[in-house]
Protein backbone atom coordinates (compact mmCIF):
# COMPACT_ATOMS: atom_id res chain seq x y z
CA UNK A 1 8.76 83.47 26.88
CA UNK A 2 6.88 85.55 29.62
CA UNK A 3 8.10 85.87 33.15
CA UNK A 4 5.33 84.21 36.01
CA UNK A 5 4.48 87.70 37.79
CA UNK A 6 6.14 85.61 40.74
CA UNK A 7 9.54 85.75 39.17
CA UNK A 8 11.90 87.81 41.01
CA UNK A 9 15.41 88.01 39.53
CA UNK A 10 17.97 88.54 42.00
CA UNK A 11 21.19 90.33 40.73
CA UNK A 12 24.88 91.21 41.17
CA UNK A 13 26.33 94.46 39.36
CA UNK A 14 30.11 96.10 40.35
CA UNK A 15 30.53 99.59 40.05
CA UNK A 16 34.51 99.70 39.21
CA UNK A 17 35.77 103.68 39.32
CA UNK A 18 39.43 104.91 37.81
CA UNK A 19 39.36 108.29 39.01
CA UNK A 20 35.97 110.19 38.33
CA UNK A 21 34.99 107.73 35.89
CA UNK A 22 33.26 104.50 36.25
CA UNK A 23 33.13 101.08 34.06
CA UNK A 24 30.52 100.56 32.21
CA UNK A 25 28.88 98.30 29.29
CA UNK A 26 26.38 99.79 26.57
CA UNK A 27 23.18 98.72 25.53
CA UNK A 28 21.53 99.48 22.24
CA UNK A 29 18.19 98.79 21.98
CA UNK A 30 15.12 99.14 19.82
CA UNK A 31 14.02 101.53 21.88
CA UNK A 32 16.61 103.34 23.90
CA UNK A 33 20.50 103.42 24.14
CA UNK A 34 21.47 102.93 27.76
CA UNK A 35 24.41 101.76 29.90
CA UNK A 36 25.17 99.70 32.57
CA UNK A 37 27.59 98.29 34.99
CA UNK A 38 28.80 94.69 34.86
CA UNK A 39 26.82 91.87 36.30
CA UNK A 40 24.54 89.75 35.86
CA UNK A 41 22.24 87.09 38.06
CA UNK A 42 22.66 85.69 41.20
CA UNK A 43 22.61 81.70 40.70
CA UNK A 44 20.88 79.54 42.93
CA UNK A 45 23.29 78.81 45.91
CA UNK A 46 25.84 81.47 44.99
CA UNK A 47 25.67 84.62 47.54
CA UNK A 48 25.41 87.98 45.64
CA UNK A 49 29.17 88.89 46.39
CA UNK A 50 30.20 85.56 44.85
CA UNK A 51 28.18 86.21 41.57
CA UNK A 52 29.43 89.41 40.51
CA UNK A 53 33.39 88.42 40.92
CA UNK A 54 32.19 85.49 38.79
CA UNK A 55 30.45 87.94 36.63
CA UNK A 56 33.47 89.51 35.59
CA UNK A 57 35.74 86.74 35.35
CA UNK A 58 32.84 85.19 33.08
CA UNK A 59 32.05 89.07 30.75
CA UNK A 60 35.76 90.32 30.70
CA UNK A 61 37.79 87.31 31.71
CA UNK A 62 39.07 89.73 34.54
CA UNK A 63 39.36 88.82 38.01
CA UNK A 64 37.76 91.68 40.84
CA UNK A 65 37.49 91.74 44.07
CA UNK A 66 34.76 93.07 46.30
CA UNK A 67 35.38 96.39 48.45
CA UNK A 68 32.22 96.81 50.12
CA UNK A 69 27.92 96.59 49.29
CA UNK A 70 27.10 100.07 48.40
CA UNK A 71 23.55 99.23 48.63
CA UNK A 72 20.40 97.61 47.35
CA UNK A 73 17.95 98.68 44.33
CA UNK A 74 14.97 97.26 43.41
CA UNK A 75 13.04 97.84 39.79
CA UNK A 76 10.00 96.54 38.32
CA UNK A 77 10.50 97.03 34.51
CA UNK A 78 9.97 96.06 31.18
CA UNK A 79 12.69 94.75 28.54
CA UNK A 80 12.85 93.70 25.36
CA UNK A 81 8.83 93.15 25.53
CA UNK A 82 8.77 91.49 28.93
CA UNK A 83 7.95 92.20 32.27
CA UNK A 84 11.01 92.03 35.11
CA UNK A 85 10.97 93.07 38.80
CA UNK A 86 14.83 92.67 39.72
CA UNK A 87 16.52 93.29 43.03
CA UNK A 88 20.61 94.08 42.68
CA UNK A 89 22.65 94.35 44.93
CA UNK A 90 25.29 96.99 43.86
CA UNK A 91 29.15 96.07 45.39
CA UNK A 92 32.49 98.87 44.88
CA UNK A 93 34.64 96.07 43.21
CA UNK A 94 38.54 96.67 41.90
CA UNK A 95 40.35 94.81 39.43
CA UNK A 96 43.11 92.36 40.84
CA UNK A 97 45.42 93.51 37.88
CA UNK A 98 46.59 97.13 37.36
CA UNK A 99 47.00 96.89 33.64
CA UNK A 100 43.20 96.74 33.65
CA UNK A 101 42.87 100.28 34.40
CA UNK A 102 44.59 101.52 31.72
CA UNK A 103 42.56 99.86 28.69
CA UNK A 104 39.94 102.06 27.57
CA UNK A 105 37.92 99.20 25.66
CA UNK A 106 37.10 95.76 26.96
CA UNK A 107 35.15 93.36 25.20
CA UNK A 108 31.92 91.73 26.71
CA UNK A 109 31.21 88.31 26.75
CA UNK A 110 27.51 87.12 27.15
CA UNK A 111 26.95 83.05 27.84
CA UNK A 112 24.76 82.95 24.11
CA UNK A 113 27.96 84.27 22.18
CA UNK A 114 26.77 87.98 22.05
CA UNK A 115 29.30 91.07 22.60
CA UNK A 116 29.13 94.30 23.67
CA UNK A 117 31.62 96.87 24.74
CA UNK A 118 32.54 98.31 28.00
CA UNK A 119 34.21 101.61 28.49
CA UNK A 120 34.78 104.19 31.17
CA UNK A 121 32.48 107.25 31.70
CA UNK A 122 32.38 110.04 33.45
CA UNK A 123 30.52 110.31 36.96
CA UNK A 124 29.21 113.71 36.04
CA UNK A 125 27.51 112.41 32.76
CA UNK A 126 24.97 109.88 34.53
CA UNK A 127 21.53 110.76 34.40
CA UNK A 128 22.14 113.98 32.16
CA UNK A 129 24.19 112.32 29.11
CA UNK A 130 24.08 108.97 29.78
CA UNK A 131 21.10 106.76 30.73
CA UNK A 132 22.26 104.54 33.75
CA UNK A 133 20.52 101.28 34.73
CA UNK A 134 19.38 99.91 37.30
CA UNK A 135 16.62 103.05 38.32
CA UNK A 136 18.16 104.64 41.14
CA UNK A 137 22.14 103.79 40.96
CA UNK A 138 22.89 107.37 40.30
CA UNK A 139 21.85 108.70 43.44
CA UNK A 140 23.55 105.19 45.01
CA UNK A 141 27.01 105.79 43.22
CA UNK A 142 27.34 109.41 44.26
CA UNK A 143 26.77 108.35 47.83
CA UNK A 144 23.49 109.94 48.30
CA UNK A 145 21.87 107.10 49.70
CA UNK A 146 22.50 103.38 50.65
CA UNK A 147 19.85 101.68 50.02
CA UNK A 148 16.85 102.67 47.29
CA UNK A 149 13.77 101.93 46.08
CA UNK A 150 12.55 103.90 43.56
């Protein structure tokens, strides 16, 4: 299936930290290992805050709640053979429960029946050991900017 070069996805992601380190799920690719925070799209209807508490309740079966919108990225890229441009908007979310913080694992949960894994890593390893996605969330998590476009 090809995207129409019309298609923009809209997108919610929550950048959850326990100390210096930050929750995120892994990606293994043909062409590239990479990881990324959890989220997903932004449904028709549903505003962008809405979408990434439902993300999690939906990927970890954990309920968040939003702090604050750390900012805006937008990326024009290509995935698993296809064309995206994607504009996510990036929210400091904290889990409702405690006990979350103190699992190391979690299990993620796509809508076709797929898992992956989430785990914490360090702040100080994205960019240099570990690939981050969305382009441009670095710089955004560190507080470097507030909004990007790379």
């Amino acid at each position: 299936m090809t995207n129409d070069p019309r298609d923009i996805r809209a997108s919610a992601i929550g950048i959850v930290r326990r100390g210096d380190e930050l929750l995120v799920e892994r990606y293994d690719t043909e062409k590239e290992e990479f990881v990324r925070p959890i989220g997903g799209g932004v449904e028709f209807g549903e505003a962008s805050d809405e979408a990434v508490v439902r993300e999690f309740r939906e990927e970890l079966g954990r309920v968040v709640e939003t702090e604050r919108l750390l900012g805006v990225v937008e990326n024009v890229f290509t995935f698993r053979g296809e064309a995206c441009h994607e504009i996510t908007f990036v929210y400091e979310v904290a889990f409702s429960e405690p006990d979350a913080y103190g699992r190391d694992r979690f299990t993620v949960r796509e809508s076709d029946g797929s898992t992956r894994e989430a785990t914490w890593i360090p702040l100080d390893a994205l960019g240099d050991d570990e690939t981050l996605y969305p382009d441009g969330l670095v710089s955004l998590v560190r507080g470097e900017t507030e909004h990007l476009r790379p």
